[in-house]
N, C-alpha and C. Protein backbone atom coordinates (compact mmCIF):
# COMPACT_ATOMS: atom_id res chain seq x y z
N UNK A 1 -19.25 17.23 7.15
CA UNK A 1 -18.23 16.25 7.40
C UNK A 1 -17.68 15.75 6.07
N UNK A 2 -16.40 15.79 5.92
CA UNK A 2 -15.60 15.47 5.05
C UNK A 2 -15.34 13.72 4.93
N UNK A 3 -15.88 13.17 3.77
CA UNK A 3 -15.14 11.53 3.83
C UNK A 3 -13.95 12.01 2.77
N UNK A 4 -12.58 11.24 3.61
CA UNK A 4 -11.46 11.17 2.80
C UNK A 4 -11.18 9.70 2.11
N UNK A 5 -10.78 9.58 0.89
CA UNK A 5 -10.76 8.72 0.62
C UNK A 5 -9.38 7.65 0.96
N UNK A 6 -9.16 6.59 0.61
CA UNK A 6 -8.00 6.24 1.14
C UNK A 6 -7.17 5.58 -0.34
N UNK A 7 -6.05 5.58 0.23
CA UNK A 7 -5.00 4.82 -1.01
C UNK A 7 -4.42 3.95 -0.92
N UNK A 8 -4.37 2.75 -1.57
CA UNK A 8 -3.45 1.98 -1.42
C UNK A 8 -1.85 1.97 -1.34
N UNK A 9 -1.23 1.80 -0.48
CA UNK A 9 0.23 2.27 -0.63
C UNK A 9 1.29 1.09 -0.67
N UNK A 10 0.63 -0.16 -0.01
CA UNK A 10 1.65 -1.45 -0.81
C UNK A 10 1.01 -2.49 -0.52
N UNK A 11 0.40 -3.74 -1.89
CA UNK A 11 -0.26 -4.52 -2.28
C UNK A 11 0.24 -5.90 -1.37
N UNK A 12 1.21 -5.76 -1.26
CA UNK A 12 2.32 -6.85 -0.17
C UNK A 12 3.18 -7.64 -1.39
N UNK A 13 2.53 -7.41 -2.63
CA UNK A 13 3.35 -7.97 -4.19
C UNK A 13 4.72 -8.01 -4.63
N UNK A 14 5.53 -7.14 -3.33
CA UNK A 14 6.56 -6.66 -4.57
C UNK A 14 7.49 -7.83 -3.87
N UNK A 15 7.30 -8.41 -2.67
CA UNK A 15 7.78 -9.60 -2.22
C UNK A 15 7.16 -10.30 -2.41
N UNK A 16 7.80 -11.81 -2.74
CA UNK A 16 6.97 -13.47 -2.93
C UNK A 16 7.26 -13.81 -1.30
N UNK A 17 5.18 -13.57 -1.40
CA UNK A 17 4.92 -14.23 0.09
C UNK A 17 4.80 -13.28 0.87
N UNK A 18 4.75 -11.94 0.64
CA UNK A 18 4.39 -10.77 1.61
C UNK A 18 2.81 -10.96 1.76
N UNK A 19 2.39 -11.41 3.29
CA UNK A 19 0.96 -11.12 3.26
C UNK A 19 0.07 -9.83 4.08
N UNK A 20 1.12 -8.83 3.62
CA UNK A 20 0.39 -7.81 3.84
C UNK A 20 0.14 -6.74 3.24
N UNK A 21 -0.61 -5.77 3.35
CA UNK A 21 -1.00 -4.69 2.95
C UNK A 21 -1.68 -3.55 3.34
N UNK A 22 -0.96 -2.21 2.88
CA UNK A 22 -0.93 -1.33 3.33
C UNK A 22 -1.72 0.02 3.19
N UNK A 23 -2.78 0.62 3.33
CA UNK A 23 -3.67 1.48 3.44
C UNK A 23 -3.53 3.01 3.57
N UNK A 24 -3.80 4.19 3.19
CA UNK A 24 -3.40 4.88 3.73
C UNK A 24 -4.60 6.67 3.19
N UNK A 25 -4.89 7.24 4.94
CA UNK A 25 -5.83 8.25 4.52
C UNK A 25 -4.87 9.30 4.72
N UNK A 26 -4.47 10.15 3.62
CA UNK A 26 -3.65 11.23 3.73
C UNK A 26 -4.82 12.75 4.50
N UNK A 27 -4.33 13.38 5.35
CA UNK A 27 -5.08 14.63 5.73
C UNK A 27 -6.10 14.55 5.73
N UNK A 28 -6.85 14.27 7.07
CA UNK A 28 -7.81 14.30 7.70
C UNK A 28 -7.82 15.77 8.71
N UNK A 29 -8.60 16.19 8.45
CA UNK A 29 -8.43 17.55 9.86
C UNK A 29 -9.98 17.61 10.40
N UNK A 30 -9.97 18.35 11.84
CA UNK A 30 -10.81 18.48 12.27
C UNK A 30 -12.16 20.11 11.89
N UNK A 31 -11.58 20.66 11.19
CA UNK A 31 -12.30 22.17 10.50
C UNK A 31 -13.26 21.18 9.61
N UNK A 32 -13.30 20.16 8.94
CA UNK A 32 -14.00 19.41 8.33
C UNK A 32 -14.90 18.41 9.20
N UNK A 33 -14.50 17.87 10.03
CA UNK A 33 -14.91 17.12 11.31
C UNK A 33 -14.41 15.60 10.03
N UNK A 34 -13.29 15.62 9.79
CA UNK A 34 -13.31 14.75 8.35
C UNK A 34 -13.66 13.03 9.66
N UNK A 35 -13.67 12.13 8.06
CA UNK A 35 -13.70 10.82 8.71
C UNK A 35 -13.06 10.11 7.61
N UNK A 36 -12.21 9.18 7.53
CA UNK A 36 -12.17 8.50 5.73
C UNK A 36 -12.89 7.15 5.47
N UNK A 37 -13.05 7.41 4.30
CA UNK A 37 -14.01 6.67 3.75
C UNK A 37 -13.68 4.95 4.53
N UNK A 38 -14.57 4.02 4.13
CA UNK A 38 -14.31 3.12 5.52
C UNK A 38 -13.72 2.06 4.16
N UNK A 39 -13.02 1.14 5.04
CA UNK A 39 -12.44 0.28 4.49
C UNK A 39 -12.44 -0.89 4.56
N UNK A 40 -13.15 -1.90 3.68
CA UNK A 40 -13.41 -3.37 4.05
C UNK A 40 -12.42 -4.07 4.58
N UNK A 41 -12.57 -4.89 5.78
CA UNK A 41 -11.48 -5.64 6.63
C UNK A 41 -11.78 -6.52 7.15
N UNK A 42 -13.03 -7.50 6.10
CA UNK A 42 -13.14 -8.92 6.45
C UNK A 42 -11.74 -9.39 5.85
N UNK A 43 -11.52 -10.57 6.19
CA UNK A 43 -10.48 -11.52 5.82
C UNK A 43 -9.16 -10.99 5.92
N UNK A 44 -8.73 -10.03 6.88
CA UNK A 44 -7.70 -9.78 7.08
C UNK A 44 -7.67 -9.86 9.11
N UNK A 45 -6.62 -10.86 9.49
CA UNK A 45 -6.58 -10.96 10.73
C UNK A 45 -5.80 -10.23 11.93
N UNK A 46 -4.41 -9.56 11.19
CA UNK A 46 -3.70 -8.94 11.92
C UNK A 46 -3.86 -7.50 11.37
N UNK A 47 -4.07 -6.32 11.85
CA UNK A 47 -3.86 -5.17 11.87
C UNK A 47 -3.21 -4.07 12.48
N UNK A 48 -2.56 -2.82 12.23
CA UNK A 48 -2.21 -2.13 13.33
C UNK A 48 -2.27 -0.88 12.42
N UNK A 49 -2.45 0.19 13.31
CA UNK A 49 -2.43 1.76 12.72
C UNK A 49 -1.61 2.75 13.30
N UNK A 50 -1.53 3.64 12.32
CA UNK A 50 -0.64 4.87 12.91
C UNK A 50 -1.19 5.72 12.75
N UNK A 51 -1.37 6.97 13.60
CA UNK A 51 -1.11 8.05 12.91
C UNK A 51 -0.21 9.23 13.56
N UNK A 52 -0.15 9.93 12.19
CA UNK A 52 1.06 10.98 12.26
C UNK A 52 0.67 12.83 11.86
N UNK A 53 1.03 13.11 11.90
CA UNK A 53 0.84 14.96 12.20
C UNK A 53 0.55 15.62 12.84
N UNK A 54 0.07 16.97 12.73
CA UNK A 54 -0.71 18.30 13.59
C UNK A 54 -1.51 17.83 14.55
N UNK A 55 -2.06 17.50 15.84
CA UNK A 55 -3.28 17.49 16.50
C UNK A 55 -3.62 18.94 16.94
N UNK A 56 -2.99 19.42 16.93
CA UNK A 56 -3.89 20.81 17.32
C UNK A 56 -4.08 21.02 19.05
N UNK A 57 -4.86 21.78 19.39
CA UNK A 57 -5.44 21.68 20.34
C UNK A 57 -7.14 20.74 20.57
N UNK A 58 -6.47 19.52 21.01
CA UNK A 58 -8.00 19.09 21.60
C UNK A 58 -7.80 18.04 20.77
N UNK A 59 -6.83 18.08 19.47
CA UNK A 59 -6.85 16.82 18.52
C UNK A 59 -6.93 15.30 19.16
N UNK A 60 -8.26 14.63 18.68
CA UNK A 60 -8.25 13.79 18.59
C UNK A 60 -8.29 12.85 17.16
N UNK A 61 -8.13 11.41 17.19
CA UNK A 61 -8.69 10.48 16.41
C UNK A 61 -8.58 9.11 16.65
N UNK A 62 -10.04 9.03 16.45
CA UNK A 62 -10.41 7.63 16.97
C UNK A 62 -10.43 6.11 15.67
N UNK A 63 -10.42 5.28 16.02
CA UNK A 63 -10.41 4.59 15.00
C UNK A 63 -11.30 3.82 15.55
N UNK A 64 -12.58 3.31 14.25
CA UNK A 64 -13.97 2.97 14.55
C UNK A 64 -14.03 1.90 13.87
N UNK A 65 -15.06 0.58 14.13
CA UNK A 65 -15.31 -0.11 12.93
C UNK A 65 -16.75 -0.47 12.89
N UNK A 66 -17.47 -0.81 11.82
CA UNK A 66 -18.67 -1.50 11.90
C UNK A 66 -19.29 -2.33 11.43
N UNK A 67 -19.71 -3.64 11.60
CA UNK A 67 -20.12 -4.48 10.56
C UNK A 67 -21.37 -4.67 9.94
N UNK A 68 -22.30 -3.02 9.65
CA UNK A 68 -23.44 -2.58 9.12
C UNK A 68 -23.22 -1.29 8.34
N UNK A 69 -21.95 -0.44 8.26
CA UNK A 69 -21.61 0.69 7.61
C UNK A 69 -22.40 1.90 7.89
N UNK A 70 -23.10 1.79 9.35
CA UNK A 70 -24.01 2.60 9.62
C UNK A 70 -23.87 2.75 10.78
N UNK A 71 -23.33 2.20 12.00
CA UNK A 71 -23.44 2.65 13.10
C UNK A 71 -21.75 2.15 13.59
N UNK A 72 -21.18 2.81 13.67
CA UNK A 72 -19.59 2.99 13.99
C UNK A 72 -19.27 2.72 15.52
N UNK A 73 -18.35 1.86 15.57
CA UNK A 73 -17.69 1.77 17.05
C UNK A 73 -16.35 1.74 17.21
N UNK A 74 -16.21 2.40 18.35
CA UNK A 74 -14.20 2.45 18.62
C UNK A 74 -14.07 1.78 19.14
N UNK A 75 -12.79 0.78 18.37
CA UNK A 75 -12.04 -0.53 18.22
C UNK A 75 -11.23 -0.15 19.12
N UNK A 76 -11.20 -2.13 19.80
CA UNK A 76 -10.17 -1.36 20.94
C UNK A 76 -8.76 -2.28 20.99
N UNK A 77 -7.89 -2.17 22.02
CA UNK A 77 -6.61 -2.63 21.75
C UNK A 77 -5.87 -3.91 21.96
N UNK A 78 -5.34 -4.74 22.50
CA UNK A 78 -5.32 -6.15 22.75
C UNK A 78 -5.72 -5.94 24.47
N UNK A 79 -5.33 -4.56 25.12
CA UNK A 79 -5.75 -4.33 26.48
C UNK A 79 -7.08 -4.40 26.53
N UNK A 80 -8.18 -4.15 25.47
CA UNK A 80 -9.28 -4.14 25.71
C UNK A 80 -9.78 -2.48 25.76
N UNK A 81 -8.47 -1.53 25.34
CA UNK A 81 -8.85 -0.15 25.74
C UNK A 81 -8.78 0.41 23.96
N UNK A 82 -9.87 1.39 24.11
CA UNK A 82 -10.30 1.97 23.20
C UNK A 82 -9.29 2.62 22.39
N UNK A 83 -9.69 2.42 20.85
CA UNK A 83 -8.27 3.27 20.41
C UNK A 83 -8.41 4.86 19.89
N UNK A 84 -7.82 5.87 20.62
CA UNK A 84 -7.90 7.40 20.49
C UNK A 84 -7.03 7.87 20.95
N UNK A 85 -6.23 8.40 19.52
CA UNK A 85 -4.72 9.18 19.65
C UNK A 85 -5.30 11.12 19.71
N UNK A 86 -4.32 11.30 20.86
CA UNK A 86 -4.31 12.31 21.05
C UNK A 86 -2.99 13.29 20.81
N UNK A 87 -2.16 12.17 20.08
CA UNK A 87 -0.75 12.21 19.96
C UNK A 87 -0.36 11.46 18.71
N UNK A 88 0.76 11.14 18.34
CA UNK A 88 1.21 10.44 16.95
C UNK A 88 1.62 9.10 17.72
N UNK A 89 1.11 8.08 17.41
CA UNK A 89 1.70 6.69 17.48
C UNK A 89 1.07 5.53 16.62
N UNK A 90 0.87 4.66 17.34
CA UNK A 90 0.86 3.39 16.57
C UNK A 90 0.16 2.04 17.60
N UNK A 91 -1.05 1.52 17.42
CA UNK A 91 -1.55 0.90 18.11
C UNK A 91 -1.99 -0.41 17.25
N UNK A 92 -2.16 -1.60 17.67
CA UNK A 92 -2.97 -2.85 17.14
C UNK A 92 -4.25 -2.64 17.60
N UNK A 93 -4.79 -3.57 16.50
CA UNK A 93 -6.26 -3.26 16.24
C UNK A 93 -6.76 -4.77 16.35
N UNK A 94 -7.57 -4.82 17.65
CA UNK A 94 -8.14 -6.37 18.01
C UNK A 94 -9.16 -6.71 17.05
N UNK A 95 -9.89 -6.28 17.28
CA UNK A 95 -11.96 -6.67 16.45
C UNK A 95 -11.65 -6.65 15.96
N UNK A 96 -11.97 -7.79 14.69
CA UNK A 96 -12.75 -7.79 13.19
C UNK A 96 -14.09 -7.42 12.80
N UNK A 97 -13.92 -6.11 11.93
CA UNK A 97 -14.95 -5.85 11.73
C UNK A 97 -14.94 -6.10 10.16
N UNK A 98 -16.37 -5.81 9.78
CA UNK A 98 -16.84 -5.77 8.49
C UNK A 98 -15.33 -4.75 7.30
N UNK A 99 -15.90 -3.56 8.53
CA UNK A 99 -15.33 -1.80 7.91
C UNK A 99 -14.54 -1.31 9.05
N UNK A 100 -13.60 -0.65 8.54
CA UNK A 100 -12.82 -0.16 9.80
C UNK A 100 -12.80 1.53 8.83
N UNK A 101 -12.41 2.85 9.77
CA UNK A 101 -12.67 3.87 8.84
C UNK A 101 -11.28 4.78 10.74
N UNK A 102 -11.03 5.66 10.55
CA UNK A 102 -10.51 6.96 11.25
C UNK A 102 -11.48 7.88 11.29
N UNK A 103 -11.69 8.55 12.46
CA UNK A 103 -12.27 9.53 12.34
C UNK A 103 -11.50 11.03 13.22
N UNK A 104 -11.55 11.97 12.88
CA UNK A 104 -11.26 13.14 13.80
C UNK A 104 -12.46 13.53 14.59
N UNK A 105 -11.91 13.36 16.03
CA UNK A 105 -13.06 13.86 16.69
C UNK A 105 -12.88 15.28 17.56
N UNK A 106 -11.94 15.80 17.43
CA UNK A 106 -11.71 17.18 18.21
C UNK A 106 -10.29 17.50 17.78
N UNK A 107 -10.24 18.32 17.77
CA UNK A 107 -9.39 19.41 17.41
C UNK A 107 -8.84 21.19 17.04
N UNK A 108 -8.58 21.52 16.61
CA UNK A 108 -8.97 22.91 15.98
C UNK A 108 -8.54 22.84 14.69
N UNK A 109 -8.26 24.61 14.20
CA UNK A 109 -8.01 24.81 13.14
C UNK A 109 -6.45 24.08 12.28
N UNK A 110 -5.49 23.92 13.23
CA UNK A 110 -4.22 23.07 12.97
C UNK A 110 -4.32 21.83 12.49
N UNK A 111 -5.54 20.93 13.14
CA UNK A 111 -5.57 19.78 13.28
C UNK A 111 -5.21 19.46 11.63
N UNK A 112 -4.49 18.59 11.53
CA UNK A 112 -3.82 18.00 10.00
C UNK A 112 -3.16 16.30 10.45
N UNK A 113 -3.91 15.16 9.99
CA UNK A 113 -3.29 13.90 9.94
C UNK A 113 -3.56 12.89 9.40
N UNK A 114 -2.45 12.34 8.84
CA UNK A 114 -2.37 11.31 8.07
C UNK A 114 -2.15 9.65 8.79
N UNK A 115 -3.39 8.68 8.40
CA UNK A 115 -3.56 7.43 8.96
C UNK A 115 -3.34 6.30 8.35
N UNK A 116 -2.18 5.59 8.64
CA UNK A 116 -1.68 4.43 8.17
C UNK A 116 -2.16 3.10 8.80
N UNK A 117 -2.65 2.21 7.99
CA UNK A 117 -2.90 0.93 8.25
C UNK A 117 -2.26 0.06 7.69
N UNK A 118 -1.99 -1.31 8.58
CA UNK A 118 -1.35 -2.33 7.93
C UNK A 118 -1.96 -3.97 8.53
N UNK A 119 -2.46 -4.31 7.48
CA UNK A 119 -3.04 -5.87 7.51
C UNK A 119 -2.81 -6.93 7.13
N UNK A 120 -2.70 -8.05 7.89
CA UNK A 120 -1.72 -9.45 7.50
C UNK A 120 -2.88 -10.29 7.60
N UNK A 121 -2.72 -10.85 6.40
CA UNK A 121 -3.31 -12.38 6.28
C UNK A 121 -2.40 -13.47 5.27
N UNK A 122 -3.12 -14.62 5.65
CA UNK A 122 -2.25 -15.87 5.10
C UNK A 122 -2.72 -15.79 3.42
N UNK A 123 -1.98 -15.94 2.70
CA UNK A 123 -2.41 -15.82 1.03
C UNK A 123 -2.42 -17.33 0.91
N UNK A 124 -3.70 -17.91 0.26
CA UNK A 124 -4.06 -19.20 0.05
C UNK A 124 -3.44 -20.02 -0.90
């Protein structure tokens, strides 16, 4: 299993008073069974994710969080329903967890995708 790492892609800085910021795991595929590396998400209250590319056949990805970095759970939606794209979109992310991370859980050899996060909090 592949950990991908993630990048920062906007600090919320380049506006006075942007309180958000933006995350991002480029190419995750399932030939790796990848997951990306997890990402601390105390003190941030609003979240939502995307993702975008290849699913393949069977492509999934789930988005997990945990507040022990050891035993992972899929976060679920303001419905209360679990979040796992089988398709490209864009869902909010209820729980606060410690760590929030993507994982690919099925797919094939195609499977190729990139996972965007975005988190709002109040700057003190």
């Amino acid at each position: 299993m592949a950990v991908i790492p993630y990048t920062l892609v906007d600090d919320g800085q380049k506006v006075l008073g942007d309180p958000t910021i933006v995350y991002r795991w480029p190419t995750l595929t399932f030939t790796g069974s990848d997951s990306g590396n997890p990402l601390p998400g105390i003190g941030w209250s609003d979240r939502s994710v995307q993702v975008e590319g290849t699913f393949g056949a069977g492509g999934t990805v789930v988005i997990e969080g945990s507040n022990d970095g050891t035993n992972w759970h899929t976060l679920k939606d303001p419905f209360s329903v679990a979040i796992s794209f089988t398709a490209t979109g864009l869902a909010q992310v209820t729980e606060i967890s410690r760590y929030v991370r993507p994982r690919v859980s099925g797919g094939d050899g195609t499977t190729s995708v990139t996972i965007t996060i975005v988190m709002r909090t109040q700057h003190l």
